[in-house]
N, C-alpha and C. Protein backbone atom coordinates (compact mmCIF):
# COMPACT_ATOMS: atom_id res chain seq x y z
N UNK A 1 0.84 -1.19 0.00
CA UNK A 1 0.00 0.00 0.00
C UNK A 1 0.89 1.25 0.00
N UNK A 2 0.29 2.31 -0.60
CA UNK A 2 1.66 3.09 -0.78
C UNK A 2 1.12 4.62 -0.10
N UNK A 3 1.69 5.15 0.55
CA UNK A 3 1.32 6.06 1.81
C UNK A 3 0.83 7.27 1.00
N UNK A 4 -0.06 7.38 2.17
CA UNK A 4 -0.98 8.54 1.99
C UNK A 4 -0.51 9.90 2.28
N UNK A 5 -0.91 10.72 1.19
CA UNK A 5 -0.52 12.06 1.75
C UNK A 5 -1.31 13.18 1.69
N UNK A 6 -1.25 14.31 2.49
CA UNK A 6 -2.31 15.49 2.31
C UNK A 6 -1.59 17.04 2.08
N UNK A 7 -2.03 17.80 1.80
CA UNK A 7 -1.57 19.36 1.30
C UNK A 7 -2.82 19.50 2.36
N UNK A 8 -2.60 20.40 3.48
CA UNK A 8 -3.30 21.46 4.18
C UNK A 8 -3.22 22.84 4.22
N UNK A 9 -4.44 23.23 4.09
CA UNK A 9 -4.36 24.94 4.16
C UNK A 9 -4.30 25.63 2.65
N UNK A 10 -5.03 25.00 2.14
CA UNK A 10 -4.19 25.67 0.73
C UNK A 10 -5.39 26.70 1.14
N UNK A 11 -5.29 27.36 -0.22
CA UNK A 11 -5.80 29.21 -0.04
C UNK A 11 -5.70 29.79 -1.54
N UNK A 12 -5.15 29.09 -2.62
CA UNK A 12 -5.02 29.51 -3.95
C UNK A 12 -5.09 28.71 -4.65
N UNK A 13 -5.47 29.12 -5.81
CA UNK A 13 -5.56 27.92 -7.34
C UNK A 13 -4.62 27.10 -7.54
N UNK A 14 -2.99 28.02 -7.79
CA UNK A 14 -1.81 27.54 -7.77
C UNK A 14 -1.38 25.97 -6.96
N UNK A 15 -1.42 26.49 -5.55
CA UNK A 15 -1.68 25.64 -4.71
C UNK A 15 -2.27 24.27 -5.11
N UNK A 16 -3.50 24.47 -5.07
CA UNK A 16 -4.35 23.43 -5.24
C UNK A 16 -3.34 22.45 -6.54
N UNK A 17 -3.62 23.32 -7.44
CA UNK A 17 -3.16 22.46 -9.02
C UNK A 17 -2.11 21.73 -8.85
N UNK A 18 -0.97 22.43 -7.80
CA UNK A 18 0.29 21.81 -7.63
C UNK A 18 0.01 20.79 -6.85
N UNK A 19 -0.87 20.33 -5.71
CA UNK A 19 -1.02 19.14 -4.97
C UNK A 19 -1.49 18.25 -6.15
N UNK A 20 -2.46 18.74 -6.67
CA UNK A 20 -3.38 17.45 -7.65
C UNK A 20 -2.49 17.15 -8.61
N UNK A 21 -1.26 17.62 -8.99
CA UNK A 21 -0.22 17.00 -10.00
C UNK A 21 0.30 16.72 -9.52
N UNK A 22 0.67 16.94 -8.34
CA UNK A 22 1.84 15.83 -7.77
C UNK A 22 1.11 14.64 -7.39
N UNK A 23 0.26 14.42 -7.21
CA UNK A 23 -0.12 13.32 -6.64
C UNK A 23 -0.80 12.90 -5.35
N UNK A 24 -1.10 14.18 -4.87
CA UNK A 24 -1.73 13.84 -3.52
C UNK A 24 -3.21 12.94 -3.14
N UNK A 25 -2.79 12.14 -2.16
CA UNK A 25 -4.24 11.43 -1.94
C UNK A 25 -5.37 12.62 -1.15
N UNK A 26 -5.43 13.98 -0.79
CA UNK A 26 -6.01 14.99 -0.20
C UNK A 26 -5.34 16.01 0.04
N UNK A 27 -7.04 16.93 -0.08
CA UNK A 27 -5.91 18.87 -0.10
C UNK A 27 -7.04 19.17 1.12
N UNK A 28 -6.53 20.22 2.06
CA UNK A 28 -7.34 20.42 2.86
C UNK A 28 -7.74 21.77 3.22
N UNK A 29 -8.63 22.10 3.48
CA UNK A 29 -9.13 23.58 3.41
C UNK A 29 -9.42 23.93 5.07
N UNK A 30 -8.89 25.22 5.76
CA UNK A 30 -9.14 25.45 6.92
C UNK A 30 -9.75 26.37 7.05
N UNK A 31 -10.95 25.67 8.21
CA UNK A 31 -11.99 27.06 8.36
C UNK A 31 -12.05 27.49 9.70
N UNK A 32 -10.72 26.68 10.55
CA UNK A 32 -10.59 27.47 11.58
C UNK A 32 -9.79 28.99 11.41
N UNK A 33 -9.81 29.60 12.76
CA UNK A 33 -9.38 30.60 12.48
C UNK A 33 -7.22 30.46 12.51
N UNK A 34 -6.82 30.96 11.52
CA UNK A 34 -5.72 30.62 11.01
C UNK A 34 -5.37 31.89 9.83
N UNK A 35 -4.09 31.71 9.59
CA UNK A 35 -3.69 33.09 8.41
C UNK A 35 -4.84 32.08 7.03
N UNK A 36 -4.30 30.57 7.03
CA UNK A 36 -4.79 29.46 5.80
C UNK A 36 -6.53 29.62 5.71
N UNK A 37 -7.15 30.04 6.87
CA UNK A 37 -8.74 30.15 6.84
C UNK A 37 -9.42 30.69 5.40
N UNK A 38 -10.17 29.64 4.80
CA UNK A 38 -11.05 30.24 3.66
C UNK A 38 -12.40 29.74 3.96
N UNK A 39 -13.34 30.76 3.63
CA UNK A 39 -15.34 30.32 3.51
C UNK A 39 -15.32 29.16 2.93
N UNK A 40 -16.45 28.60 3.39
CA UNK A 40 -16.71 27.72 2.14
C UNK A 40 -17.09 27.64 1.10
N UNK A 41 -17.44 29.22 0.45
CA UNK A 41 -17.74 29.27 -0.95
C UNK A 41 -16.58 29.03 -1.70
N UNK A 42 -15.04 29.65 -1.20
CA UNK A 42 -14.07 29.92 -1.49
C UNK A 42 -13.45 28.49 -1.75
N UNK A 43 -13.60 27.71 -0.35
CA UNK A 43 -13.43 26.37 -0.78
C UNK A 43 -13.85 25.55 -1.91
N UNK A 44 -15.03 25.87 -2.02
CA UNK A 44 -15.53 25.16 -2.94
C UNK A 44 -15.43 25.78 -4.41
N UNK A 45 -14.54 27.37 -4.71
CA UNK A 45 -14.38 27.59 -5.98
C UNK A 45 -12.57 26.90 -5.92
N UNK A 46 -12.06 26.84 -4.69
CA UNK A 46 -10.74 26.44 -5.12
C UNK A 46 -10.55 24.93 -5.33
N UNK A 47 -11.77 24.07 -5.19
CA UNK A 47 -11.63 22.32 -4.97
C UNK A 47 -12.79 22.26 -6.27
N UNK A 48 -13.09 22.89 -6.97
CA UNK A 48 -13.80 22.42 -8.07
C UNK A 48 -13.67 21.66 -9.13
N UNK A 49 -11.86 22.12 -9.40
CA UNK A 49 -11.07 20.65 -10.60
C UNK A 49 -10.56 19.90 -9.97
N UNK A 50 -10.37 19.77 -8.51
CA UNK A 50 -9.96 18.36 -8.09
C UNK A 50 -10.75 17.57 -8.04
N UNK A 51 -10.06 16.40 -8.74
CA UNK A 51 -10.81 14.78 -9.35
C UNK A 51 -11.51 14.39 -7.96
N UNK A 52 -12.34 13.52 -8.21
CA UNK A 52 -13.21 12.58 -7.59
C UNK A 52 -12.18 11.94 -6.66
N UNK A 53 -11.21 11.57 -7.10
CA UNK A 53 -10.32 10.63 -6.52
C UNK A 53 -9.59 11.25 -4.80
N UNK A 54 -9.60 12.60 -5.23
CA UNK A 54 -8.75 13.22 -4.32
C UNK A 54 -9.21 13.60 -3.20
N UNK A 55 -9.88 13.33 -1.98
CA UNK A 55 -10.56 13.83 -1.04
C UNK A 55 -10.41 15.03 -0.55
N UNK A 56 -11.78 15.71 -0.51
CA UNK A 56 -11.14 17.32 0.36
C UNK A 56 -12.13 17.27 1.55
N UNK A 57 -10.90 17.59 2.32
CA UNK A 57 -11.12 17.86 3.50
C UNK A 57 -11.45 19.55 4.51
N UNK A 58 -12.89 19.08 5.18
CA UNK A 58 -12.55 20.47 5.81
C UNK A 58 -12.06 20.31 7.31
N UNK A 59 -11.27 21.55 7.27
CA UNK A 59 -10.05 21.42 8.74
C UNK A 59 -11.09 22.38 9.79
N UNK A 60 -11.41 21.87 10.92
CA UNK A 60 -12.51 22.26 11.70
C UNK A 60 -11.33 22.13 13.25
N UNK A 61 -12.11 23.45 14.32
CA UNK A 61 -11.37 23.26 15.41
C UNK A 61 -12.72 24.09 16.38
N UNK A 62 -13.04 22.47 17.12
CA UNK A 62 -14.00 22.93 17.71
C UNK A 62 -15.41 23.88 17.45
N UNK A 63 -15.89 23.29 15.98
CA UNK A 63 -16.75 23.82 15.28
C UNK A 63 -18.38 23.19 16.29
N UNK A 64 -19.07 24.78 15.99
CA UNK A 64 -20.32 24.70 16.83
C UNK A 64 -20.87 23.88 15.40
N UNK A 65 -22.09 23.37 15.94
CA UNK A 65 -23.19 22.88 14.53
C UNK A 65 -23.09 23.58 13.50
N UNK A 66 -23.53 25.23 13.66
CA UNK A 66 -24.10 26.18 12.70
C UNK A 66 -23.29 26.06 11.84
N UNK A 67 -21.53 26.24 12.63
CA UNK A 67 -20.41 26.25 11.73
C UNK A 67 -20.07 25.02 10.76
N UNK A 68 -20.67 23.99 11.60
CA UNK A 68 -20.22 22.80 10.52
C UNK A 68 -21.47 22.71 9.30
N UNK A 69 -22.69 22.89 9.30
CA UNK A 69 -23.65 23.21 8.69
C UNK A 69 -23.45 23.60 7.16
N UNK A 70 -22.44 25.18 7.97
CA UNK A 70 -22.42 25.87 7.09
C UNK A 70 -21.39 25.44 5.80
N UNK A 71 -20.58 24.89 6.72
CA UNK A 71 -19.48 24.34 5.47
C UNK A 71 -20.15 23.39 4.95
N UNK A 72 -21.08 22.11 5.57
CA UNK A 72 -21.44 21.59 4.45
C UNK A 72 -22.11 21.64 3.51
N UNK A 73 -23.12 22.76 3.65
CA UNK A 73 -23.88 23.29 2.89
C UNK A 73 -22.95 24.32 1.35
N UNK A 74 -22.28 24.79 2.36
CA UNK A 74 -21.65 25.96 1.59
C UNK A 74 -20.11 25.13 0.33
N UNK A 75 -19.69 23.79 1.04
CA UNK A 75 -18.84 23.25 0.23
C UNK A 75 -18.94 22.05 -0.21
N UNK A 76 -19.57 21.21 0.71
CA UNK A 76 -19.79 19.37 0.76
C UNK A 76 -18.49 19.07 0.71
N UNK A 77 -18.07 19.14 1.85
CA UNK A 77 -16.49 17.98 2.32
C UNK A 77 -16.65 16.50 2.01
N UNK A 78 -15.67 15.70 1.69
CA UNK A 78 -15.62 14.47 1.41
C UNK A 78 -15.61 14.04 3.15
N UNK A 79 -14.76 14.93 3.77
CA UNK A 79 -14.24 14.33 4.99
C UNK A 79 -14.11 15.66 6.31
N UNK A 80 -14.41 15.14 7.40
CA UNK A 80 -14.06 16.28 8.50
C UNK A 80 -13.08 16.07 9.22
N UNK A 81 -12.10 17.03 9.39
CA UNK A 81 -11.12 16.57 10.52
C UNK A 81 -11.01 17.61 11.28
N UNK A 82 -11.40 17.14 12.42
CA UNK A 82 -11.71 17.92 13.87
C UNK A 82 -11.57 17.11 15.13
N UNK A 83 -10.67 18.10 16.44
CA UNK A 83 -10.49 16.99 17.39
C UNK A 83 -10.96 16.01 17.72
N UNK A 84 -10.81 14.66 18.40
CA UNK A 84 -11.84 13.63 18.92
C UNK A 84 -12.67 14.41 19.68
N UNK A 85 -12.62 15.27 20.60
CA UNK A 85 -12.86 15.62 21.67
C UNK A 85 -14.03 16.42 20.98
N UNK A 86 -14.24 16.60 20.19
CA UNK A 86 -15.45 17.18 19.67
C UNK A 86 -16.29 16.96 18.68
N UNK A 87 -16.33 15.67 18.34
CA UNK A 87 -16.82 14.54 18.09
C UNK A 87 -18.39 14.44 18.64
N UNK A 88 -18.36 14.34 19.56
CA UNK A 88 -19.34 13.79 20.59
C UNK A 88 -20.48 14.84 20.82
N UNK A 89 -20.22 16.02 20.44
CA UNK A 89 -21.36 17.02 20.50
C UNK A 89 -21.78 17.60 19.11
N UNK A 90 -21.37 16.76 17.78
CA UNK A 90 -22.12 17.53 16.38
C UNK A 90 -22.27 16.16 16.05
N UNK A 91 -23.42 16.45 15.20
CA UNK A 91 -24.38 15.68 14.48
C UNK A 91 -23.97 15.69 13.04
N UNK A 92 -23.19 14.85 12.81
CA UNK A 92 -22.33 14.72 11.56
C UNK A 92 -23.25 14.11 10.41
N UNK A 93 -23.49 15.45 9.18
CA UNK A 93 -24.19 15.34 8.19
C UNK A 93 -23.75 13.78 7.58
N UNK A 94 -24.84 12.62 6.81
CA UNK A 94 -24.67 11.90 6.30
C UNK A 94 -23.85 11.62 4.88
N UNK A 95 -22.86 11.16 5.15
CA UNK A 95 -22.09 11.05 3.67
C UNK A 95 -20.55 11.93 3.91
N UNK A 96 -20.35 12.34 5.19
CA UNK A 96 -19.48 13.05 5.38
C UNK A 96 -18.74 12.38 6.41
N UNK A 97 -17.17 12.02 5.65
CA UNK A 97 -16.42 11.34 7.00
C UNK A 97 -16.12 11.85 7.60
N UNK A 98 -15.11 11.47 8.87
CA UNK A 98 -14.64 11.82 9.88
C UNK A 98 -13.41 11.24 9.93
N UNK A 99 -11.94 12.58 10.29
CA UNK A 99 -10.83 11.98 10.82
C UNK A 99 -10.69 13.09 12.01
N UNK A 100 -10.51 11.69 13.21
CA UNK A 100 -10.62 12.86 14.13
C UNK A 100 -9.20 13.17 14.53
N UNK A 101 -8.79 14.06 15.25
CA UNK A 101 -7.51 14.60 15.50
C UNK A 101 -7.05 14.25 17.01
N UNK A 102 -6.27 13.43 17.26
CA UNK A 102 -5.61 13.31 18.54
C UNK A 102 -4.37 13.54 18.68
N UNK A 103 -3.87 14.67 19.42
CA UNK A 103 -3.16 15.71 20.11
C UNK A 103 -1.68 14.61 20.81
N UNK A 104 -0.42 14.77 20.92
CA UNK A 104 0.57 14.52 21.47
C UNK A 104 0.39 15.09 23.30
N UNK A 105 0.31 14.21 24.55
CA UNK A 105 -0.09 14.65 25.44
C UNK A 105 -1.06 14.59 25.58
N UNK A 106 -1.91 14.46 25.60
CA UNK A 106 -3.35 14.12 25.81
C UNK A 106 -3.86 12.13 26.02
N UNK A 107 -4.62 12.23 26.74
CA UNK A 107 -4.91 10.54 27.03
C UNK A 107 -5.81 10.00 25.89
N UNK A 108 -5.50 8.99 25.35
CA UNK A 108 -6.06 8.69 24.16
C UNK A 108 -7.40 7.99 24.59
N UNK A 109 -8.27 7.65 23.52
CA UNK A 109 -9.27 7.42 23.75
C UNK A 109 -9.48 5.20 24.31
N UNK A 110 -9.89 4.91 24.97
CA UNK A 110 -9.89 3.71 25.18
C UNK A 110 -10.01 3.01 23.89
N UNK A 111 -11.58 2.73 23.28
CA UNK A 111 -11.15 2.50 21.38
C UNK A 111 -10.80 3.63 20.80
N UNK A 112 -9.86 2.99 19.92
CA UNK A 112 -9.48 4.28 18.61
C UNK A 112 -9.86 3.53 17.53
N UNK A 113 -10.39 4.98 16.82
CA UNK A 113 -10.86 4.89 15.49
C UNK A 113 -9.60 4.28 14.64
N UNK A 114 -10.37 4.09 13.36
CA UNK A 114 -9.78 2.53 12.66
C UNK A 114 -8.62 3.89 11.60
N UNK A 115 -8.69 5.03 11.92
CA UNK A 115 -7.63 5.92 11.35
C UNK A 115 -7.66 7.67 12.06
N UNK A 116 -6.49 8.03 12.36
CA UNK A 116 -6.76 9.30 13.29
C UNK A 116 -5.40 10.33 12.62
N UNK A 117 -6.01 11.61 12.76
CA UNK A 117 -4.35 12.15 12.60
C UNK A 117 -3.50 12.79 14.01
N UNK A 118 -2.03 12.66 14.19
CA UNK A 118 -1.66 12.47 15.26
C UNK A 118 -0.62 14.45 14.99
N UNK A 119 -1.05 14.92 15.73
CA UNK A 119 -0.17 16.30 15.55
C UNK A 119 -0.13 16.92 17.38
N UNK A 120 0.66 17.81 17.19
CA UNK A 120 1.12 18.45 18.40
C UNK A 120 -0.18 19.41 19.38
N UNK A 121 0.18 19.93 20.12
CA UNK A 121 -0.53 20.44 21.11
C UNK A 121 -1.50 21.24 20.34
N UNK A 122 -0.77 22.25 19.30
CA UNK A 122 -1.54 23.57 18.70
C UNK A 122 -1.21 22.57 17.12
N UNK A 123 -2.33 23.37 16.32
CA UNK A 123 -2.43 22.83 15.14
C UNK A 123 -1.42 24.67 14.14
N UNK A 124 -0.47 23.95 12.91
CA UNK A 124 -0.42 25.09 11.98
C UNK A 124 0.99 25.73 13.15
N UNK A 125 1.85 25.52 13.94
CA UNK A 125 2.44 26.21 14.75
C UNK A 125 4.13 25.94 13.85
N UNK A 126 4.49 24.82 12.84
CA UNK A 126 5.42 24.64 12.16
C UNK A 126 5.92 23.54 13.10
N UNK A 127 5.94 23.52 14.29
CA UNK A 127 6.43 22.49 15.41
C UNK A 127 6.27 20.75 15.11
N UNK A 128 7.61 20.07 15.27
CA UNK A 128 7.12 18.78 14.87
C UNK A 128 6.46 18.21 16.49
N UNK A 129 5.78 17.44 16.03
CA UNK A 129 5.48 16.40 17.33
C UNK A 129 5.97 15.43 17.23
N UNK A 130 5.14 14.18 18.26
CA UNK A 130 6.42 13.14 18.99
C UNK A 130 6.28 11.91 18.28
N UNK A 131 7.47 11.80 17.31
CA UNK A 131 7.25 10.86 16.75
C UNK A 131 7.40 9.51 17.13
N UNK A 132 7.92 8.95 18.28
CA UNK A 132 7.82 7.79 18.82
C UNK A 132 6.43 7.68 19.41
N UNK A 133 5.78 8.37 20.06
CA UNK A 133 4.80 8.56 20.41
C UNK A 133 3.77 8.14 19.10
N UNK A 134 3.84 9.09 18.21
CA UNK A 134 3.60 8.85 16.71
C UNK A 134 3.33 7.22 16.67
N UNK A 135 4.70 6.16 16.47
CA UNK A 135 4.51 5.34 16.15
C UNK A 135 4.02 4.00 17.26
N UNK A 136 4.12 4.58 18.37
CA UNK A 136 3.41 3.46 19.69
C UNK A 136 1.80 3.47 19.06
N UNK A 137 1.35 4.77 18.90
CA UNK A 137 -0.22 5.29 17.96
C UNK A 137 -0.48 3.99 16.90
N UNK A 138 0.68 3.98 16.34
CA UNK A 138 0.70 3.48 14.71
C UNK A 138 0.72 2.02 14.35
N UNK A 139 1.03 1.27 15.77
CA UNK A 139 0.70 -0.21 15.95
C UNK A 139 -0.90 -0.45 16.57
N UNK A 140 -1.30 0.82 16.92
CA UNK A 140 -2.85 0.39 17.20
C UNK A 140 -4.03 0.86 15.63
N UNK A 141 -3.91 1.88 15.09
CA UNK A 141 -4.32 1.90 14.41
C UNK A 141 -3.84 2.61 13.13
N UNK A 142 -4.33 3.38 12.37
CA UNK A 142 -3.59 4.21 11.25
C UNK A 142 -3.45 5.26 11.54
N UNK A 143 -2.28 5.86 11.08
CA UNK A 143 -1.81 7.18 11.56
C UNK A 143 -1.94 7.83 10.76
N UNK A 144 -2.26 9.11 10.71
CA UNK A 144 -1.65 10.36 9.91
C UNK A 144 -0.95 11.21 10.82
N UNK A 145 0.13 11.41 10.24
CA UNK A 145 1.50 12.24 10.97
C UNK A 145 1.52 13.62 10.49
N UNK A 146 1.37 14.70 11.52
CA UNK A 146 1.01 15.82 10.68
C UNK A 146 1.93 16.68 11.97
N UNK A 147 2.46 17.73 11.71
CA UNK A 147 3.32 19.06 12.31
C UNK A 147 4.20 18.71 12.65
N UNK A 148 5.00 20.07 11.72
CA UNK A 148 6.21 20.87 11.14
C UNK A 148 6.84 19.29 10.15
N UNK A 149 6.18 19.16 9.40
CA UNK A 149 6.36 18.50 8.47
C UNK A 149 7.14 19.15 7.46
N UNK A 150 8.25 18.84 6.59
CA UNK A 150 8.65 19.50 5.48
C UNK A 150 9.36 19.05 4.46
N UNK A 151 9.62 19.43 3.14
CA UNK A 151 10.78 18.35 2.56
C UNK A 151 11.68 17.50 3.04
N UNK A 152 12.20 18.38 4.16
CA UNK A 152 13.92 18.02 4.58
C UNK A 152 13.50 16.92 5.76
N UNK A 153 12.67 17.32 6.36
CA UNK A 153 12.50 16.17 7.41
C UNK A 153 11.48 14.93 7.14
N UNK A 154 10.84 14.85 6.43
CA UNK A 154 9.59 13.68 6.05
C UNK A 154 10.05 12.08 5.92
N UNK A 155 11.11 12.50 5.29
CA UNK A 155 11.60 10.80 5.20
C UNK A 155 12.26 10.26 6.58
N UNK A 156 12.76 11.17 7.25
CA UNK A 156 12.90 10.47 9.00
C UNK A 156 11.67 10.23 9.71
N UNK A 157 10.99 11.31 9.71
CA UNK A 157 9.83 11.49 10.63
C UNK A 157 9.08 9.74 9.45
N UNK A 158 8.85 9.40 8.61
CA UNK A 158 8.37 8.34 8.36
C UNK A 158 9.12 6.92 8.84
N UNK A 159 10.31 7.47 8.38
CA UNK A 159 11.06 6.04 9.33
C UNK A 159 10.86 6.07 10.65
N UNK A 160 10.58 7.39 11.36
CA UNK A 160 10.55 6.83 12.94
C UNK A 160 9.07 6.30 13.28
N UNK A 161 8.05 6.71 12.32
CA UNK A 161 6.89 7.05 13.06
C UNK A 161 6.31 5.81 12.41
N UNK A 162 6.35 5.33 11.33
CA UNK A 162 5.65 4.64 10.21
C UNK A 162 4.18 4.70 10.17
N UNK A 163 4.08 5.70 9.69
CA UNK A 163 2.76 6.53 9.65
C UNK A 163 1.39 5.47 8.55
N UNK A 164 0.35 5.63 8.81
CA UNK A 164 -0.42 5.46 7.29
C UNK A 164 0.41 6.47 6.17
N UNK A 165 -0.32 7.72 6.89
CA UNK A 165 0.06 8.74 5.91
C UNK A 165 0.76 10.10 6.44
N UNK A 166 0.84 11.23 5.98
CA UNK A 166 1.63 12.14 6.29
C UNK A 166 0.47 13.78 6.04
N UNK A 167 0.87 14.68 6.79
CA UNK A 167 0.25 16.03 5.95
C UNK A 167 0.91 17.29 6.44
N UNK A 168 1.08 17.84 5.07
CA UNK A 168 1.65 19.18 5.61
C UNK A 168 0.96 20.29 5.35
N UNK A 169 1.44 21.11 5.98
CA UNK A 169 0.56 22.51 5.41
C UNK A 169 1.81 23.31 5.71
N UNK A 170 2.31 24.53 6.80
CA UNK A 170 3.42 25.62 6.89
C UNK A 170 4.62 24.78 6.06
N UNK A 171 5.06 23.15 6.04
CA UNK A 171 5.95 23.29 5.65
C UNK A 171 6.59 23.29 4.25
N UNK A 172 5.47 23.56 3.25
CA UNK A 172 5.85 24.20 2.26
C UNK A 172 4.96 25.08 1.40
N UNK A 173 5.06 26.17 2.82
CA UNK A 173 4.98 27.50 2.17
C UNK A 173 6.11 27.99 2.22
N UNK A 174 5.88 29.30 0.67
CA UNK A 174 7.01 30.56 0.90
C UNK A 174 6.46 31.95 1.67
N UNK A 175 5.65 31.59 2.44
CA UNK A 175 5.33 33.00 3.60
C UNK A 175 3.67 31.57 3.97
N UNK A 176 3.52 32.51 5.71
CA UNK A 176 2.32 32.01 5.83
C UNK A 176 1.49 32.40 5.32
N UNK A 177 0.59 31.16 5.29
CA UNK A 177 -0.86 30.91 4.58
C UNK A 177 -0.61 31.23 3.00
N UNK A 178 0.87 31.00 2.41
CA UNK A 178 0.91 30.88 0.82
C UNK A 178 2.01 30.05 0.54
N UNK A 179 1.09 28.97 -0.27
CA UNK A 179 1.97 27.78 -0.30
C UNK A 179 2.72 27.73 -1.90
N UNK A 180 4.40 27.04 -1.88
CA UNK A 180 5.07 27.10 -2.61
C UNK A 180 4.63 26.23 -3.36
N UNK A 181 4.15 26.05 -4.93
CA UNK A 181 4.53 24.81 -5.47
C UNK A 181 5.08 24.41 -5.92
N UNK A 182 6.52 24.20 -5.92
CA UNK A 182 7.87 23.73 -5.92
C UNK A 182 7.88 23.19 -4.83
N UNK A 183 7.68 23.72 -3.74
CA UNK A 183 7.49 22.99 -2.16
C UNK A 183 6.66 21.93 -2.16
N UNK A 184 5.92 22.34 -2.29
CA UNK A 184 4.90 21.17 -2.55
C UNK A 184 5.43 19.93 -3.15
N UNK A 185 5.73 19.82 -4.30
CA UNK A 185 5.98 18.43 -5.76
C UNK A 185 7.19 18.24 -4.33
N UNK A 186 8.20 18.83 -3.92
CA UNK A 186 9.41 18.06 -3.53
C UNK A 186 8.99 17.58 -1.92
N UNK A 187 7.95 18.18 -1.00
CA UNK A 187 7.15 16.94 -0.38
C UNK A 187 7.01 16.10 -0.87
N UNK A 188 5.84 16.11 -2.00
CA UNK A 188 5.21 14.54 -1.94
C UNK A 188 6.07 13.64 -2.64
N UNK A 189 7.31 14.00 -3.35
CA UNK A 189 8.21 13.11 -3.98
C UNK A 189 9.17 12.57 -2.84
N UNK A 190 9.59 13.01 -2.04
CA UNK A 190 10.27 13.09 -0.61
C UNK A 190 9.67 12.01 0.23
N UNK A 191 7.89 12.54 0.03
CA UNK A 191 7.44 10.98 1.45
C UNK A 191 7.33 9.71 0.44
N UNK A 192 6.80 10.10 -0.74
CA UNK A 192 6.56 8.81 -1.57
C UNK A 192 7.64 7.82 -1.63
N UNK A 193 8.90 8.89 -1.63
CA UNK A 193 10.37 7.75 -2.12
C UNK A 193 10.37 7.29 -0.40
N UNK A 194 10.34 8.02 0.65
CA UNK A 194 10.81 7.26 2.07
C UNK A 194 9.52 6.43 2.39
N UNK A 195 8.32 6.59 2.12
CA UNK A 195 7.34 5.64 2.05
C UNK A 195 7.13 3.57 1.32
N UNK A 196 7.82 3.80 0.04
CA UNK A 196 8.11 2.94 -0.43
C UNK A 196 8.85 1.84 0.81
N UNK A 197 8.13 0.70 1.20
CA UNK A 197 9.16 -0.46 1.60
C UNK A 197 8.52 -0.32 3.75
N UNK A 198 7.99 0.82 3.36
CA UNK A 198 7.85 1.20 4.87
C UNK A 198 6.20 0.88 5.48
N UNK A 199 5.57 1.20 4.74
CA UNK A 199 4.19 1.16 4.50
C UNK A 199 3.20 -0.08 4.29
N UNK A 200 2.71 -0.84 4.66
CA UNK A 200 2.70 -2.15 4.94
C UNK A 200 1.17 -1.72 4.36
């Protein structure tokens, strides 16, 4: 199986086009508050040529109903990713997945979901989290390995962590909330080659 990867935060056309040619299995749109924050109309004019294939995700942090509502109304996410911890109080529109987000430091949940993404205290801060930690996660279920992800470091952080998959967002931009695409292609060529052989 050959590892999964995501582009978070995009915010421009550019952006976008450069994940969907390189190859990404998901691009993700944030509607928390963040420099990367776009509406969901916006979302949904910047995810309009990405294929069927490519899941988009909306990036949620502690979204009331109205707010999640609104994005689905306003974009139709393939997928939600928002803490576990807030899970338990929205009424998750039908047809819309869920990856929930569990935090480095924090007590995990007795069952874990059959895939989670694993990032640091604050989300978008450039900071890596704990990748052994990461991979104790990664023998119970599937991981996604996400903060201060970047070209230069992805192929360790996969050998230590052996993630499902991987996602970045700050670490390849050229300023916040505007992402390089040159940065971009040399991520996903970066986890794909340290992915190969690792990825079960």
């Amino acid at each position: 199986m050959m590892l999964w990867v995501k582009v978070c935060g995009l915010t421009t056309e550019d952006a976008v086009a450069a994940a969907v040619d390189a190859g990404v299995d998901s691009v993700g749109f944030v509607f928390a508050e963040s420099k990367r924050k776009v509406t969901p109309r916006r979302a949904a004019e910047l995810a309009r040529n990405v294929p069927s294939h490519i899941a988009r995700v909306a990036v949620m942090l502690h979204p009331s109903q109205q707010e999640l509502d609104a994005v689905w109304s306003g974009f139709r996410p393939d997928v939600l990713q928002t803490d576990i911890e807030d899970l338990a109080s929205l009424e998750i529109p039908k047809g819309l997945k869920v990856v929930p987000v569990v935090r480095a430091g924090r007590e995990l949940p007795g069952e874990l979901p059959a895939r989670v993404l694993f990032e640091g205290p604050v989300s978008g801060t450039g900071a890596t989290t704990d990748w052994s930690a990461a991979a104790q996660l990664a023998s119970r279920t599937q991981v996604i390995l996400a903060g201060g992800l970047k070209p230069t470091n992805v192929a360790a952080a996969i050998a230590a962590a052996r993630p499902f998959g991987v996602d970045v967002s700050s670490g390849v931009e050229a300023a916040p909330g505007l992402k390089d695409p040159a940065r971009i292609y040399e991520f996903v060529r970066n986890a794909r080659g340290a992915g190969d052989g690792v990825v079960k």
